[in-house]
N, C-alpha and C. Protein backbone atom coordinates (compact mmCIF):
# COMPACT_ATOMS: atom_id res chain seq x y z
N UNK A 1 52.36 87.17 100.39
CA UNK A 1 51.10 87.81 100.72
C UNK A 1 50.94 89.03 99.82
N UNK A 2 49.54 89.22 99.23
CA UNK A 2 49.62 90.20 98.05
C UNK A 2 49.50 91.58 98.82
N UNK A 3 49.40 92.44 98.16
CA UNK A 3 49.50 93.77 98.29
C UNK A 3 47.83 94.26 98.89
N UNK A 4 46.74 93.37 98.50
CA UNK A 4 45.33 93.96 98.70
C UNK A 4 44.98 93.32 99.99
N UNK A 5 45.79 92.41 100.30
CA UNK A 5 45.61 91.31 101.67
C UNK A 5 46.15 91.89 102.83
N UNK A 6 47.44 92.19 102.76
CA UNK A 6 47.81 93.31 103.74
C UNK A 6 47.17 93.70 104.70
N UNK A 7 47.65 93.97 105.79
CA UNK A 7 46.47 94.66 106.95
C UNK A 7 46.76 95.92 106.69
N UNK A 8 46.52 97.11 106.62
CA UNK A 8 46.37 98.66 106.57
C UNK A 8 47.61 98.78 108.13
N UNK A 9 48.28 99.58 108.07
CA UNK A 9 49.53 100.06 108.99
C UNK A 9 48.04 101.18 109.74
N UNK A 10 47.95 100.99 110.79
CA UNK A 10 47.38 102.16 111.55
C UNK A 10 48.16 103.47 112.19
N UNK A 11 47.84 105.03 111.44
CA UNK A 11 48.81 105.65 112.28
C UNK A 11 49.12 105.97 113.47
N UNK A 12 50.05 106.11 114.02
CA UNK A 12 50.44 106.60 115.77
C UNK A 12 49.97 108.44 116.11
N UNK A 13 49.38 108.89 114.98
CA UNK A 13 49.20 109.99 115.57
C UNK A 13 48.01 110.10 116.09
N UNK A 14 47.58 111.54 117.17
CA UNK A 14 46.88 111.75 117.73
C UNK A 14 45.37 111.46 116.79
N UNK A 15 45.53 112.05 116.04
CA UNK A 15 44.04 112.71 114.80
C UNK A 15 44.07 111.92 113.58
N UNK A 16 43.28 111.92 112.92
CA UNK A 16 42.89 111.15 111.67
C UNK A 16 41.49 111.27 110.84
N UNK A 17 41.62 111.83 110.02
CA UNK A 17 40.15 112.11 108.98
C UNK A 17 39.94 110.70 108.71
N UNK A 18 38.58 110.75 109.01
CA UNK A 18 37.43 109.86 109.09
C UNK A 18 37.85 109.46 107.36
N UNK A 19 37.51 108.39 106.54
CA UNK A 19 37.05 108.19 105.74
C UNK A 19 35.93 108.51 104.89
N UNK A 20 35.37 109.23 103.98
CA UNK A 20 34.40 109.44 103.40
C UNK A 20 33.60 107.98 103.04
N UNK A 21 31.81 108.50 102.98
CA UNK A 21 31.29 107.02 102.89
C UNK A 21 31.35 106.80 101.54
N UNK A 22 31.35 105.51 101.77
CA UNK A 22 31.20 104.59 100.07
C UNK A 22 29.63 104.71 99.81
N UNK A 23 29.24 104.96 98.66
CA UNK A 23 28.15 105.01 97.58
C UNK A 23 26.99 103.94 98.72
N UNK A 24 27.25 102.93 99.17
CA UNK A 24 26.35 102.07 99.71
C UNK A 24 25.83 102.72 100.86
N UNK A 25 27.08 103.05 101.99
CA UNK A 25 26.49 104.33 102.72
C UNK A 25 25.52 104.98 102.76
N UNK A 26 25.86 105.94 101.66
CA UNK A 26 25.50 107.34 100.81
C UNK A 26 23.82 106.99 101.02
N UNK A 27 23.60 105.54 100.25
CA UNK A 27 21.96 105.33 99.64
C UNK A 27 21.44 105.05 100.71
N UNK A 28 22.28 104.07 101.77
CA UNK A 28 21.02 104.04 103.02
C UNK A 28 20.74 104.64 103.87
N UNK A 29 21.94 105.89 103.90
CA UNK A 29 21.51 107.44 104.46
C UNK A 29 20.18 108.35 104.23
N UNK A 30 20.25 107.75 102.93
CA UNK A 30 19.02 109.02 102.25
C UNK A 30 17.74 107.49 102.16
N UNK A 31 17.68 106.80 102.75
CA UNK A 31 16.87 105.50 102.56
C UNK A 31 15.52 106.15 103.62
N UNK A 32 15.83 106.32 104.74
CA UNK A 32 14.88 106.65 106.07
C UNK A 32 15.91 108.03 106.66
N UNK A 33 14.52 108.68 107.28
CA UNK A 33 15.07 109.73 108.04
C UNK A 33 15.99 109.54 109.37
N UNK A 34 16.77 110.04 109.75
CA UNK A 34 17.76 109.81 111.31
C UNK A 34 17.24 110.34 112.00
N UNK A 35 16.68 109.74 112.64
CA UNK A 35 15.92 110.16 114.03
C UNK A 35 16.81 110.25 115.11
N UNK A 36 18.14 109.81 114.70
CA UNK A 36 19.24 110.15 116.13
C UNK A 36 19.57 112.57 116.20
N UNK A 37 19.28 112.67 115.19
CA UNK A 37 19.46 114.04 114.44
C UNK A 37 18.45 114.77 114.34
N UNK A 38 17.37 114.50 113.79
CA UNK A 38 16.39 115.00 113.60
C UNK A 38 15.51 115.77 114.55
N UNK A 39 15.68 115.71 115.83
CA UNK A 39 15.17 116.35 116.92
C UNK A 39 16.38 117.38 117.28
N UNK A 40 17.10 117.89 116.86
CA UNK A 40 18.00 118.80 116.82
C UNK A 40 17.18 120.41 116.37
N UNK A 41 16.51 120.10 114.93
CA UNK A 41 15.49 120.68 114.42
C UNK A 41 13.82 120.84 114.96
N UNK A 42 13.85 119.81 116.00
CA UNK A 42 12.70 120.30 116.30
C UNK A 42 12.13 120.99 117.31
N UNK A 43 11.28 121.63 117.39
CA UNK A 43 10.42 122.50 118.34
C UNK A 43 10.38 122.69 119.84
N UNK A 44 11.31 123.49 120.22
CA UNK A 44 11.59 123.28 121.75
C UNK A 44 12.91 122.89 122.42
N UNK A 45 13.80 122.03 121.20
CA UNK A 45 15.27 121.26 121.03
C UNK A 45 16.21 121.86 121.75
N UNK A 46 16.16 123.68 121.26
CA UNK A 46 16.75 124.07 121.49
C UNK A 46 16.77 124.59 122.95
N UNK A 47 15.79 125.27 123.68
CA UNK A 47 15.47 125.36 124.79
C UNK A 47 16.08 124.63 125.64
N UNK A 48 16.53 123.06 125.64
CA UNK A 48 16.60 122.47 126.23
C UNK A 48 18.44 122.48 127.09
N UNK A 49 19.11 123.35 125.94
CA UNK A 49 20.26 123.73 126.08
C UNK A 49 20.48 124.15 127.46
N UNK A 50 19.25 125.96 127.45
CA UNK A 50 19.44 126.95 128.58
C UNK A 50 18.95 126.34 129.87
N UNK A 51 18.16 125.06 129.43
CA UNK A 51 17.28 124.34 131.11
C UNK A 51 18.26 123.39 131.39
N UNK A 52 19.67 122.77 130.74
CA UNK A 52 20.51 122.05 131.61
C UNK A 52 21.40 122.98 132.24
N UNK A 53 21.56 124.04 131.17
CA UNK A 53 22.50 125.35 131.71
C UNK A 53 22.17 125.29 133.07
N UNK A 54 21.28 126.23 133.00
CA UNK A 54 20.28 127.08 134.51
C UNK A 54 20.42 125.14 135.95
N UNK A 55 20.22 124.20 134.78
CA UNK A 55 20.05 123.27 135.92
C UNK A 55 21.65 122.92 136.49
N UNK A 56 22.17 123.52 135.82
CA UNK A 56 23.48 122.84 136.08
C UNK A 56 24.15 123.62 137.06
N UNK A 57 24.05 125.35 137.14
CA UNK A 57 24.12 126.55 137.89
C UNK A 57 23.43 126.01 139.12
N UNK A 58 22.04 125.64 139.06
CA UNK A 58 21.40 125.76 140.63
C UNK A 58 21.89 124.65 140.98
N UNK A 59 22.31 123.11 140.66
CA UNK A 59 22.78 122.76 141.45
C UNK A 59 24.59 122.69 142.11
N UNK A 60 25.12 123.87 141.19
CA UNK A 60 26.46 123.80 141.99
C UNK A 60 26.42 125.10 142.80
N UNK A 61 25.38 125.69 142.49
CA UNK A 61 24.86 126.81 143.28
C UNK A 61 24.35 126.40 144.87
N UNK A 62 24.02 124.90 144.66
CA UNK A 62 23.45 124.34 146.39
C UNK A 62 24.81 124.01 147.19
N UNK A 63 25.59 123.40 146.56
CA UNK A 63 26.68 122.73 147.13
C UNK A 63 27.27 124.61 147.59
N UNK A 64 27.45 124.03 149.19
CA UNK A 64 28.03 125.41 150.08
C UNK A 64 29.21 125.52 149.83
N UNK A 65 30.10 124.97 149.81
CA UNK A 65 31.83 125.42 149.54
C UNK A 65 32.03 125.56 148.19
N UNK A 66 31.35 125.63 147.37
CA UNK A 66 31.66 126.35 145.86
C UNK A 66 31.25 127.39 146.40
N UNK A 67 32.36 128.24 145.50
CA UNK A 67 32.23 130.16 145.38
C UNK A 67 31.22 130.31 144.17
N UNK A 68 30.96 131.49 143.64
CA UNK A 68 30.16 131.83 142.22
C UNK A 68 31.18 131.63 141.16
N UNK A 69 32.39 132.02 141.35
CA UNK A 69 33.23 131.98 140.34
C UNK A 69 33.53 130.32 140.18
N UNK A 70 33.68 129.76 140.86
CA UNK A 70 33.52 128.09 140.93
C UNK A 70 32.68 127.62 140.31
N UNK A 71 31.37 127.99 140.87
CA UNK A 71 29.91 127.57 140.68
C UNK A 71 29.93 127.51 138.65
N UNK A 72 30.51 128.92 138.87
CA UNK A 72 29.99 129.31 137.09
C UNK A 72 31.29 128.38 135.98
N UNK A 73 32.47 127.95 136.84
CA UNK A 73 33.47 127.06 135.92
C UNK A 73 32.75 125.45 135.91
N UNK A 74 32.27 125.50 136.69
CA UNK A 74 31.93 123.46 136.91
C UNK A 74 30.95 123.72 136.31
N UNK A 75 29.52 124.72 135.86
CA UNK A 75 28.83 124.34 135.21
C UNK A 75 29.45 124.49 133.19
N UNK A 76 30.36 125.02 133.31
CA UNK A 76 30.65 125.39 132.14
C UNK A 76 31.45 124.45 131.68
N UNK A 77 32.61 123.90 132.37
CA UNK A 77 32.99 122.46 132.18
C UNK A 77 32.48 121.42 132.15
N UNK A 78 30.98 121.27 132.80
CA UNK A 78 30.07 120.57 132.48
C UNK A 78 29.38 120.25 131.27
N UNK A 79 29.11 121.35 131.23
CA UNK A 79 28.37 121.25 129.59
C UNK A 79 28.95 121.45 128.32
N UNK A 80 29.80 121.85 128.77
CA UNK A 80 31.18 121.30 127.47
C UNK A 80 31.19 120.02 127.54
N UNK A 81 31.61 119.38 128.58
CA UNK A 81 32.02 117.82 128.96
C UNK A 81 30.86 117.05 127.75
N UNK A 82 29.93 117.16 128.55
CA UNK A 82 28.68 116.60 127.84
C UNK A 82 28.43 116.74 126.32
N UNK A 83 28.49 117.95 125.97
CA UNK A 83 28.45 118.39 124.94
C UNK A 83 29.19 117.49 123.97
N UNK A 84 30.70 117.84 124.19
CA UNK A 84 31.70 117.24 123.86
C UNK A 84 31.41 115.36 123.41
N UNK A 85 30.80 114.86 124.53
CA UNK A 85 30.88 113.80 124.68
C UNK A 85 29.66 112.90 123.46
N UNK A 86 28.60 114.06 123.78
CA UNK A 86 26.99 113.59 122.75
C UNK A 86 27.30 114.00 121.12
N UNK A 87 27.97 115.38 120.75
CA UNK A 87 28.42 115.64 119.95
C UNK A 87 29.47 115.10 119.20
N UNK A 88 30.27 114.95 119.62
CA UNK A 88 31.40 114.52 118.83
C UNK A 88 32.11 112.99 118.91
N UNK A 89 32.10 112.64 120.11
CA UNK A 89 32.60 111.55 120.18
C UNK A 89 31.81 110.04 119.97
N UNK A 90 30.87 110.15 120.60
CA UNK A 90 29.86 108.94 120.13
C UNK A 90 29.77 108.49 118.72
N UNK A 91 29.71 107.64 118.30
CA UNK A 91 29.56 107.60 116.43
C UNK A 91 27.94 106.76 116.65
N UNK A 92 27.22 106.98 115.23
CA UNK A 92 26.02 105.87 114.97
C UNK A 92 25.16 106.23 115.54
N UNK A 93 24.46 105.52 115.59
CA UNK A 93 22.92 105.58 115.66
C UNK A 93 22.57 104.98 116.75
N UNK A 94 21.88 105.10 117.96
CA UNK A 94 21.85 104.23 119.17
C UNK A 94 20.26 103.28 119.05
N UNK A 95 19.52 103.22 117.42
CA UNK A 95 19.08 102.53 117.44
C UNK A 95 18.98 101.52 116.23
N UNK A 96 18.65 100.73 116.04
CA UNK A 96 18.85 99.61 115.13
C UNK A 96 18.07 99.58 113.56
N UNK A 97 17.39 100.72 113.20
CA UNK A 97 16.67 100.68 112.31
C UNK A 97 16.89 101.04 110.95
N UNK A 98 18.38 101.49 110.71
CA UNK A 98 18.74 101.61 109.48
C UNK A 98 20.22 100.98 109.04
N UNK A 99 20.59 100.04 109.59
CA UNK A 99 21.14 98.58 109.46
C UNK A 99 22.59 99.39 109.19
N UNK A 100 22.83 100.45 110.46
CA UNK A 100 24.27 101.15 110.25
C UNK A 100 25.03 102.10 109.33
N UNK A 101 23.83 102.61 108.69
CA UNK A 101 23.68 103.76 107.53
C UNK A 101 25.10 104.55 108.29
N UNK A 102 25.08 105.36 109.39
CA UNK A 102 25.74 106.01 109.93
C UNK A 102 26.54 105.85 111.33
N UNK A 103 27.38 105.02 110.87
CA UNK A 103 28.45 103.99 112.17
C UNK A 103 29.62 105.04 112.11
N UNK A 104 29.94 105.32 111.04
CA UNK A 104 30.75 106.33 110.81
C UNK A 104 31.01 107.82 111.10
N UNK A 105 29.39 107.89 111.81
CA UNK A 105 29.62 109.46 111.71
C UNK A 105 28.82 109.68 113.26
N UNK A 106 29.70 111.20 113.51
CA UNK A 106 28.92 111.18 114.57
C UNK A 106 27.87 112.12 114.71
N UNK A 107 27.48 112.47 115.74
CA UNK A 107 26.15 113.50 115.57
C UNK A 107 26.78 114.61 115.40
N UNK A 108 27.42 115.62 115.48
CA UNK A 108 27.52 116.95 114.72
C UNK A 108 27.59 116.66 112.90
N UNK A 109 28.14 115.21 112.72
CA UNK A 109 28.13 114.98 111.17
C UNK A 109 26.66 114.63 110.70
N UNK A 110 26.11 114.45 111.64
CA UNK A 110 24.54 113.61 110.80
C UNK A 110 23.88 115.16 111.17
N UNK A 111 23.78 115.68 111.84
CA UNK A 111 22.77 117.01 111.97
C UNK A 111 22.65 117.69 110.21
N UNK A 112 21.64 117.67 109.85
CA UNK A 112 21.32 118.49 108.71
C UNK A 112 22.23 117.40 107.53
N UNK A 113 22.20 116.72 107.69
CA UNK A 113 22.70 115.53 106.55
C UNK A 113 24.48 116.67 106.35
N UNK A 114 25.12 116.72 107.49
CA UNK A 114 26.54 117.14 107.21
C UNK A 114 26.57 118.41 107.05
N UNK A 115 25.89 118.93 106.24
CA UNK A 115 25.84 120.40 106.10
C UNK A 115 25.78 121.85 106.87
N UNK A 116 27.15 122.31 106.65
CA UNK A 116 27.89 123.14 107.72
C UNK A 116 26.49 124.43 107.83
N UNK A 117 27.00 125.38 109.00
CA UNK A 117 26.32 126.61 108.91
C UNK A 117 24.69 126.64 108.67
N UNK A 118 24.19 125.66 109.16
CA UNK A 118 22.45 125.38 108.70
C UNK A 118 22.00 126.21 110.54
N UNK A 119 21.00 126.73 110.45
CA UNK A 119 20.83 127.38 111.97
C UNK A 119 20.42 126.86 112.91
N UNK A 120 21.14 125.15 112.50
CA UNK A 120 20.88 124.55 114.10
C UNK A 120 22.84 124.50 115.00
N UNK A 121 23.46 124.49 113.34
CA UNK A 121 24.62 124.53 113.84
C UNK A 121 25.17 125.73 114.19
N UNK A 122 24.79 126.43 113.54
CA UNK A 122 25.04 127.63 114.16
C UNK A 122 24.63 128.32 115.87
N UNK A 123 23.28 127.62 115.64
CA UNK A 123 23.09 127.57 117.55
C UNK A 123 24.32 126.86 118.29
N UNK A 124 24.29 125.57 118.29
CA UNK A 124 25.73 124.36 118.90
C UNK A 124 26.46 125.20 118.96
N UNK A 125 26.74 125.57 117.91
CA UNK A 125 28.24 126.80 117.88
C UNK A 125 28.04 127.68 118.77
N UNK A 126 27.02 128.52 118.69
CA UNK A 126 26.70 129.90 119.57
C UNK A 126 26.44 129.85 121.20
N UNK A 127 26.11 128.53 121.44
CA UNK A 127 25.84 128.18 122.75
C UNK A 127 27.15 128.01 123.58
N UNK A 128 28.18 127.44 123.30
CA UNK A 128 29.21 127.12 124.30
C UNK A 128 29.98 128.43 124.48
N UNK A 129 29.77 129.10 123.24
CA UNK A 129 30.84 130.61 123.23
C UNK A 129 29.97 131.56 124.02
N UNK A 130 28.49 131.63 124.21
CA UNK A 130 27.98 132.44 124.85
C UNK A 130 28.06 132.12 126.47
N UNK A 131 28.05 130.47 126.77
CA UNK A 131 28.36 130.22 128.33
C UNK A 131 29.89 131.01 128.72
N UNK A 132 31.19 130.56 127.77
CA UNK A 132 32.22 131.16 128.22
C UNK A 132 32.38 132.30 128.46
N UNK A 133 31.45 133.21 127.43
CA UNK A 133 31.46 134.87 127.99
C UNK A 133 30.94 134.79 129.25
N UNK A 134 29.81 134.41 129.68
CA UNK A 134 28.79 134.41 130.79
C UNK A 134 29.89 133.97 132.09
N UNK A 135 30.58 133.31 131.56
CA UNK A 135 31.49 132.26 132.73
C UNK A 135 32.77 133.26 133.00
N UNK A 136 33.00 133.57 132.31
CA UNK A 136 33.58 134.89 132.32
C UNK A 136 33.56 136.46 133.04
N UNK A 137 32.89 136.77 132.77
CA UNK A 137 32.23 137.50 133.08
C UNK A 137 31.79 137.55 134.85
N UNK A 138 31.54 136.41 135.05
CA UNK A 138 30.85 136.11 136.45
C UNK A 138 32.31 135.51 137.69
N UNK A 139 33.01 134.92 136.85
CA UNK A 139 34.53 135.07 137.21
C UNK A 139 35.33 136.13 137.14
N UNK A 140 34.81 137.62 136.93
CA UNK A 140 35.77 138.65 137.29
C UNK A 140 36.96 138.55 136.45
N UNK A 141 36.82 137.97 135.26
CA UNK A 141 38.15 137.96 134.52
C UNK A 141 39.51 137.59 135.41
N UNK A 142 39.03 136.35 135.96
CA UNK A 142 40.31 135.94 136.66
C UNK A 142 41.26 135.09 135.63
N UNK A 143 42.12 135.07 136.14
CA UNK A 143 42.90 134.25 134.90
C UNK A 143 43.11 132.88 134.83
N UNK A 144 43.22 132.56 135.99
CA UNK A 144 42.66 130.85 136.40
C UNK A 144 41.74 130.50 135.48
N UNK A 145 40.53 130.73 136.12
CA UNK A 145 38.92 130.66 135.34
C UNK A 145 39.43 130.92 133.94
N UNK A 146 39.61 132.02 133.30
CA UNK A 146 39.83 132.43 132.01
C UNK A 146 40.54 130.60 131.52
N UNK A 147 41.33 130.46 132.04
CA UNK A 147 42.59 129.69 131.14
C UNK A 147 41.48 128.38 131.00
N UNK A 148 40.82 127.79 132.37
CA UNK A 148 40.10 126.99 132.46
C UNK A 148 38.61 126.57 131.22
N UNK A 149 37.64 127.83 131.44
CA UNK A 149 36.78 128.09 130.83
C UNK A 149 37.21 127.86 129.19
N UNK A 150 38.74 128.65 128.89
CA UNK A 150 38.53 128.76 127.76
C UNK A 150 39.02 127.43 126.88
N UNK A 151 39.72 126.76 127.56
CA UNK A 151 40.36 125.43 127.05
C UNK A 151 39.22 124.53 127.07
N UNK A 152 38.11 124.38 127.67
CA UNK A 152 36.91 123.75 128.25
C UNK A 152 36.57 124.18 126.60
N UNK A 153 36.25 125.43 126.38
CA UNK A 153 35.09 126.22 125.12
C UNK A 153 35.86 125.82 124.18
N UNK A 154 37.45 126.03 123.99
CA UNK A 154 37.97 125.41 122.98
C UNK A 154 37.89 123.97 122.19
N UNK A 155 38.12 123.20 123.44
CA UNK A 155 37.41 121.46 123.20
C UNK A 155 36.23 121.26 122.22
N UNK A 156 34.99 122.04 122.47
CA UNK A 156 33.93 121.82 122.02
C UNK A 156 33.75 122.74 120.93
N UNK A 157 34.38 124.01 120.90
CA UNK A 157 33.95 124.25 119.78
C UNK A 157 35.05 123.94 118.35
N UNK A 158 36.58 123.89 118.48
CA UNK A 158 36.90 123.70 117.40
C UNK A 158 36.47 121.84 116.67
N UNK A 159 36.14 121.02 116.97
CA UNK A 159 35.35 120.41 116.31
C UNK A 159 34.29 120.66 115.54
N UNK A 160 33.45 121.67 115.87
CA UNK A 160 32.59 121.79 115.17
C UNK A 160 33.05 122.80 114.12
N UNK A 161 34.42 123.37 114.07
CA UNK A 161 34.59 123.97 112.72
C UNK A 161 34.57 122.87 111.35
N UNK A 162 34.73 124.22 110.71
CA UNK A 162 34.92 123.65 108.99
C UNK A 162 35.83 122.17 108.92
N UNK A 163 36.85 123.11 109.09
CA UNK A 163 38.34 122.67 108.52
C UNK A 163 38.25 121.33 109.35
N UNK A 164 37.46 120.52 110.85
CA UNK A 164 37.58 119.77 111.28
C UNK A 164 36.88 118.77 110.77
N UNK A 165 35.67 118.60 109.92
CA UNK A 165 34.82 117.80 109.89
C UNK A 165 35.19 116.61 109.51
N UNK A 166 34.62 115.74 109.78
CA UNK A 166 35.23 113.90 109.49
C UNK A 166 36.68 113.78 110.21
N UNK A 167 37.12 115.08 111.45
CA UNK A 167 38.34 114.76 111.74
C UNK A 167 37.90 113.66 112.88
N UNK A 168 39.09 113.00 113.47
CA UNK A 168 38.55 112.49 114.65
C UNK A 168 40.25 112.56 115.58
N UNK A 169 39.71 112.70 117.22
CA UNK A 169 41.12 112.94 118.00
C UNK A 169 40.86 111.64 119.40
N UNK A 170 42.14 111.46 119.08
CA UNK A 170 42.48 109.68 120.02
C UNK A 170 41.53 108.94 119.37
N UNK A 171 40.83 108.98 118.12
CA UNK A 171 40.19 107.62 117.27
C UNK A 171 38.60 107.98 117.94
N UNK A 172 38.37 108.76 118.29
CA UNK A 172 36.97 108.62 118.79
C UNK A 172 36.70 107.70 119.68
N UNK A 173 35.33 107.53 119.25
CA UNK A 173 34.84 106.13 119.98
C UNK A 173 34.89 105.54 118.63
N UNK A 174 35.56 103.88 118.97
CA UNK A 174 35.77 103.05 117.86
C UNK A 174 34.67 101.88 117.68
């Protein structure tokens, strides 16, 4: 059996950089606009952040046996969760119109065609670190909460650093 036939050895570790796309990729990326991305940038997008926030507060705010300091960790683990989940882990396009341009990548990679520090990413970024202060803050600097909150904020935001991009942890979604 030749050497090009081979199956590829898959590694056992946790993490693994994505592959960069091949040239074919590349062209049917820039072929049609991504409309899975493109509303990231638009008008109001962002807003929509502080109205799951606030929605996410009043309703652990109804439930009677949550405390405030409770109240303010489950919404913050929440929207990390989510975050986490729409951002980073999903790959592609959830609709059929550019014949898999971007199977490879997920939405923090397609926002702004990849390109770090553009001021939508910089919001993504600014949003989970501003709940953890808030969550913080409203938890009395307990240390529970602290350890909680911050491993929650950690999840979501070191993906969206530099040094992570095209990384992927437990394979993503495959």
């Amino acid at each position: 059996m030749s050497s090009a036939k081979t199956r590829k050895r898959r590694s056992s570790s946790l993490m693994y950089s994505a592959p960069p796309e091949n040239l074919e990729q590349i062209s049917d990326q820039a072929a049609l606009p991504n409309l899975n991305s493109e509303w990231v940038n638009a008008k109001g997008a962002w807003i929509v952040h502080f109205v799951i926030i606030i929605g996410l507060k009043i309703f652990y705010n109804i439930v009677p046996s949550f405390s405030q300091e409770t109240s303010w960790t489950l919404t913050n683990i929440t929207y990390m969760f989510g975050s986490y989940i729409m951002f980073h882990w999903v790959q592609g396009v959830p609709f059929e119109f550019n014949a898999g341009a971007f199977d490879n990548q997920n939405l923090w990679e397609q926002i702004d065609g990849g390109d770090q520090y553009t001021p939508a990413k910089k919001f993504l970024l600014a949003v989970p670190i501003l709940l953890f202060l808030i969550s913080t803050h409203y938890t009395h600097y307990d240390l529970t909460y602290f350890v909680i909150n911050c491993m929650a904020t950690l999840a979501v935001v070191i993906p969206k650093l530099p040094a992570f991009h095209r990384m992927r942890v437990f394979g993503g979604e495959s």
